[in-house]
C-alpha atoms as a PDB file:
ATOM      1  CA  UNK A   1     -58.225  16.989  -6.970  1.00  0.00           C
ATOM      2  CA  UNK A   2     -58.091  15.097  -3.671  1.00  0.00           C
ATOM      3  CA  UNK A   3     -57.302  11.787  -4.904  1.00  0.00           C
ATOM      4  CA  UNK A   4     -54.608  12.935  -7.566  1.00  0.00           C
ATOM      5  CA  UNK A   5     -53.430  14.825  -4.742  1.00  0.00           C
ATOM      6  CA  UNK A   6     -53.051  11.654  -2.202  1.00  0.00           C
ATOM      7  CA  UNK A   7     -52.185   9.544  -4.991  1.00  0.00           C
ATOM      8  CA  UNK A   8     -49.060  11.548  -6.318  1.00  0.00           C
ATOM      9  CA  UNK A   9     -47.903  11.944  -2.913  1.00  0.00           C
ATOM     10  CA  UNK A  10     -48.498   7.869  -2.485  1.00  0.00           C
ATOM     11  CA  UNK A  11     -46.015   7.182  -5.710  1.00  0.00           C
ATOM     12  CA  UNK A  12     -43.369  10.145  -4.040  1.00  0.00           C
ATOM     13  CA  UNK A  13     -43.692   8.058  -1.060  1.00  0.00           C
ATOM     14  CA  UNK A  14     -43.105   5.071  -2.433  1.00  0.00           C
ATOM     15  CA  UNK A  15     -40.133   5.890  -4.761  1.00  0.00           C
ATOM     16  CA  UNK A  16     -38.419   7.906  -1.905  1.00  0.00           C
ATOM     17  CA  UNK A  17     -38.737   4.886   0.309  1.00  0.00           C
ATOM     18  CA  UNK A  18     -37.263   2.747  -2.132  1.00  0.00           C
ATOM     19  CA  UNK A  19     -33.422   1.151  -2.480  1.00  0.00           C
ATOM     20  CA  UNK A  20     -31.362   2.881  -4.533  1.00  0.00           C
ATOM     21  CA  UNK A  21     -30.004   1.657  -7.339  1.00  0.00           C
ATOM     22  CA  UNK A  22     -26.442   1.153  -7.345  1.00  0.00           C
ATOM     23  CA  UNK A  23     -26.363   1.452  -3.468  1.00  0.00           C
ATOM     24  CA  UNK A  24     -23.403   0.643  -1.920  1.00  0.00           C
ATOM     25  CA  UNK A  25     -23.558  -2.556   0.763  1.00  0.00           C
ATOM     26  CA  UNK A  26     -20.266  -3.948   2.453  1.00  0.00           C
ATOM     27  CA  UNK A  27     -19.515  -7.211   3.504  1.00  0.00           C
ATOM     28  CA  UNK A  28     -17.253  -8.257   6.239  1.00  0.00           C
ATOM     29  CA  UNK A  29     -13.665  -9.784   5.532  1.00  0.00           C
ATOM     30  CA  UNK A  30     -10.657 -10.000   7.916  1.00  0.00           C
ATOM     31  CA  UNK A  31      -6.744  -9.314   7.393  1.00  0.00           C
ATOM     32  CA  UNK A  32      -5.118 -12.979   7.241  1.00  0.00           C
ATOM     33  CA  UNK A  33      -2.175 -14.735   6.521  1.00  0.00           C
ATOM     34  CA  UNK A  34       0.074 -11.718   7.114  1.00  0.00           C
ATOM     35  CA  UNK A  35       3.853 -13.287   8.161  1.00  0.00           C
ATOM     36  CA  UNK A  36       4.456 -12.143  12.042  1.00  0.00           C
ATOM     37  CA  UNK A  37       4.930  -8.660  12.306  1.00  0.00           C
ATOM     38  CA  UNK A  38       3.944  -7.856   9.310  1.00  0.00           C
ATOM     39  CA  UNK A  39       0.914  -6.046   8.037  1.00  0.00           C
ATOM     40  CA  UNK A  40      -1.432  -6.047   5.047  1.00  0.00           C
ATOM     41  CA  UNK A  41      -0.758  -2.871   2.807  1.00  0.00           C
ATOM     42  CA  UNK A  42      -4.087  -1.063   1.336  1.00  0.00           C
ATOM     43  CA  UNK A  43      -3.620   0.466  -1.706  1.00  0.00           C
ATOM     44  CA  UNK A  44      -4.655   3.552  -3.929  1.00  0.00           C
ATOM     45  CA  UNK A  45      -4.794   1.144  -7.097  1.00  0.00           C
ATOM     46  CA  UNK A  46      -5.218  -2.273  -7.258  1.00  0.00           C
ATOM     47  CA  UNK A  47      -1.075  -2.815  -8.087  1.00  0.00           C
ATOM     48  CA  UNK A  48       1.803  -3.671  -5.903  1.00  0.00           C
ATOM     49  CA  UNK A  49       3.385  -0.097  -7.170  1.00  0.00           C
ATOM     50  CA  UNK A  50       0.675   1.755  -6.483  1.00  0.00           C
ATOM     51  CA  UNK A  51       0.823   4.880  -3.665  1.00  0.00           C
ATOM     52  CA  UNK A  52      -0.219   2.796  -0.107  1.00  0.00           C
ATOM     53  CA  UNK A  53      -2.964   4.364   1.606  1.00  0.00           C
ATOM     54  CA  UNK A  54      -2.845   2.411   4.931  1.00  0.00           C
ATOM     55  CA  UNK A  55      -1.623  -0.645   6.344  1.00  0.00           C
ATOM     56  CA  UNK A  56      -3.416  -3.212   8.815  1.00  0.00           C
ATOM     57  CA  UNK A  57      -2.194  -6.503  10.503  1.00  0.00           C
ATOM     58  CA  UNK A  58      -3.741  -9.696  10.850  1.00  0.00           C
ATOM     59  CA  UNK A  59      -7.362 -10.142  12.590  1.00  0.00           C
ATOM     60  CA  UNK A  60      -8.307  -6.409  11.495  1.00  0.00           C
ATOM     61  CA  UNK A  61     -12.159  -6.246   9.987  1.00  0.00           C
ATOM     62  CA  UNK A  62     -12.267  -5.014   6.692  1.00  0.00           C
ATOM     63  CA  UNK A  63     -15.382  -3.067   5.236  1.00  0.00           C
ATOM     64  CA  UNK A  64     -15.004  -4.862   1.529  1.00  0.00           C
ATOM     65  CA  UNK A  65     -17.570  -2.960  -1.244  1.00  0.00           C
ATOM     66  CA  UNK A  66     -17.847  -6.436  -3.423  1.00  0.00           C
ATOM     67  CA  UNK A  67     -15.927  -5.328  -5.671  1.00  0.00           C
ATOM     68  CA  UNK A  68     -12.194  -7.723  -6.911  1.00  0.00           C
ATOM     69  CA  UNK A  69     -10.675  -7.583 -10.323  1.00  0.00           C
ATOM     70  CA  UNK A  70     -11.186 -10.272 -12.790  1.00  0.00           C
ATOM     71  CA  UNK A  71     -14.779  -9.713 -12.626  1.00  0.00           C
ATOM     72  CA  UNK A  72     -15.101 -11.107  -9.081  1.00  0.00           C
ATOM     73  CA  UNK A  73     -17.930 -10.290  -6.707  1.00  0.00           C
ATOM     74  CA  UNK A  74     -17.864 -10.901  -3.158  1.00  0.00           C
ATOM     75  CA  UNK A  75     -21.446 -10.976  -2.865  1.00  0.00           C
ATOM     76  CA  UNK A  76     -21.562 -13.462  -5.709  1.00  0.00           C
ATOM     77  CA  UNK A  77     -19.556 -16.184  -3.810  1.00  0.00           C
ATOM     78  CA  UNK A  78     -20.410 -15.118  -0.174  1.00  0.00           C
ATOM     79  CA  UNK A  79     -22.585 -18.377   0.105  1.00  0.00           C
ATOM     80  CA  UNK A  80     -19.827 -20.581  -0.415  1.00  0.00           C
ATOM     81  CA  UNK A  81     -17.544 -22.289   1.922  1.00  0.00           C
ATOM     82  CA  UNK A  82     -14.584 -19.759   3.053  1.00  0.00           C
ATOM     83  CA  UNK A  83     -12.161 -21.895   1.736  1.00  0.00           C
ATOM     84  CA  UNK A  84     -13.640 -21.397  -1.827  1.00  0.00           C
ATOM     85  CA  UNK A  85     -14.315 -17.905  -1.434  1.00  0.00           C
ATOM     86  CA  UNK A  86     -10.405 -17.700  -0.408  1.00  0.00           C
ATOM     87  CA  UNK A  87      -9.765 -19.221  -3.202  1.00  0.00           C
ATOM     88  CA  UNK A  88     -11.664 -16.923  -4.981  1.00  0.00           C
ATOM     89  CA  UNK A  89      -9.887 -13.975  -4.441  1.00  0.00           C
ATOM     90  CA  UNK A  90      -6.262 -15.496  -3.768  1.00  0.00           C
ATOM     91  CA  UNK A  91      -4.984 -13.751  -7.003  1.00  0.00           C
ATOM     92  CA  UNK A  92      -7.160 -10.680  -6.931  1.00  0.00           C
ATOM     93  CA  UNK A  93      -7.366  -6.878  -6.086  1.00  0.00           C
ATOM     94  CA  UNK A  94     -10.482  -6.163  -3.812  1.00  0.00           C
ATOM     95  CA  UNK A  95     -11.978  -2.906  -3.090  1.00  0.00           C
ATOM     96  CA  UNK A  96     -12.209  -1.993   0.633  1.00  0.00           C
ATOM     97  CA  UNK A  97     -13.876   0.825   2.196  1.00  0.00           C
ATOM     98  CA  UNK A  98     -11.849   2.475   5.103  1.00  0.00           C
ATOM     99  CA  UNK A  99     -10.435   5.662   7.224  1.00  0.00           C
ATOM    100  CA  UNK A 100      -6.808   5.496   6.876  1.00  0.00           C
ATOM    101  CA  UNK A 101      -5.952   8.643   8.690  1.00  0.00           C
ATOM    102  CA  UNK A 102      -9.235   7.400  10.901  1.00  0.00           C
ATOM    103  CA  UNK A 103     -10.422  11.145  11.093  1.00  0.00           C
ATOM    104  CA  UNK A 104     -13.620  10.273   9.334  1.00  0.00           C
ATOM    105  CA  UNK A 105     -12.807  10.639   5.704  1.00  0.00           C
ATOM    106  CA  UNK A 106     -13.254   6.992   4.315  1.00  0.00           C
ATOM    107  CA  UNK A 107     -12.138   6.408   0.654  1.00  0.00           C
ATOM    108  CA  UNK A 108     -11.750   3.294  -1.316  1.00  0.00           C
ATOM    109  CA  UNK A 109      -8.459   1.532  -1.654  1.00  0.00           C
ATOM    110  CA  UNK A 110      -7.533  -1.920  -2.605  1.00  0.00           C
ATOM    111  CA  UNK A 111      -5.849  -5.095  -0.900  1.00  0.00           C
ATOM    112  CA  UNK A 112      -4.329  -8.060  -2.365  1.00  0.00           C
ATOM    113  CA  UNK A 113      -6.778 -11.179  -1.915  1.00  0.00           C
ATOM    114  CA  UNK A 114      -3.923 -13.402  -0.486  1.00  0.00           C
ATOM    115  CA  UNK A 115      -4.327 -11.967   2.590  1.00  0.00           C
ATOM    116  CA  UNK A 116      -7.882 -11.757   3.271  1.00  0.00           C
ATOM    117  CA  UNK A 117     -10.444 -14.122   4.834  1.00  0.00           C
ATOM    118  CA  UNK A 118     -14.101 -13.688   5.313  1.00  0.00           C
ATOM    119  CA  UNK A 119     -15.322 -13.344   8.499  1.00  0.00           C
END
């Protein structure tokens, strides 16, 4: 009874301790190319007419989850040089993860790849 006893609490151990699958990781980009003055809108839906959550100017981190339409991962490309990842995502929507009213609710939102850099 012992050893079924040490070995189901072994495999609980084991599987508790383990990544989950489908766990969120983020990786670091940066606002850029944003005209003088002007800042980089974050949006509810990756579209243009879509309700704007937040907006932050050039140089600001961004907490991206991976995620760009057209099937684009950020994780994917994050080994190549930043000019090709830029190129990348020029004409994408990318999923960022931030605080807009920065009261410690974060939500997902989305920024045109134009004007973002990796860090």
């Amino acid at each position: 009874m012992k050893t079924i006893l040490k070995a189901v609490l072994a495999v609980t151990a084991a599987v508790c301790s383990a990544p989950q699958a489908g766990a969120s990781a983020f990786t670091a980009w940066e606002v850029a190319g944003v005209s003088y003055g002007d800042t980089l809108n974050v949006r509810k839906y990756p579209a243009n007419s879509s309700q704007k959550q937040a907006a932050y100017p050039n140089g600001t981190a961004l907490q991206m989850t991976g995620r760009c339409t057209g099937g684009v991962d950020l994780f994917d490309i994050a080994g190549q040089p930043h000019w090709k990842q830029r190129q990348a995502v020029r004409y994408r929507w990318c999923e960022v993860w931030h605080d807009p009213a920065r009261d410690g609710n974060f939500t997902t939102g989305w920024v045109y790849g134009k004007y973002i850099a990796p860090m």
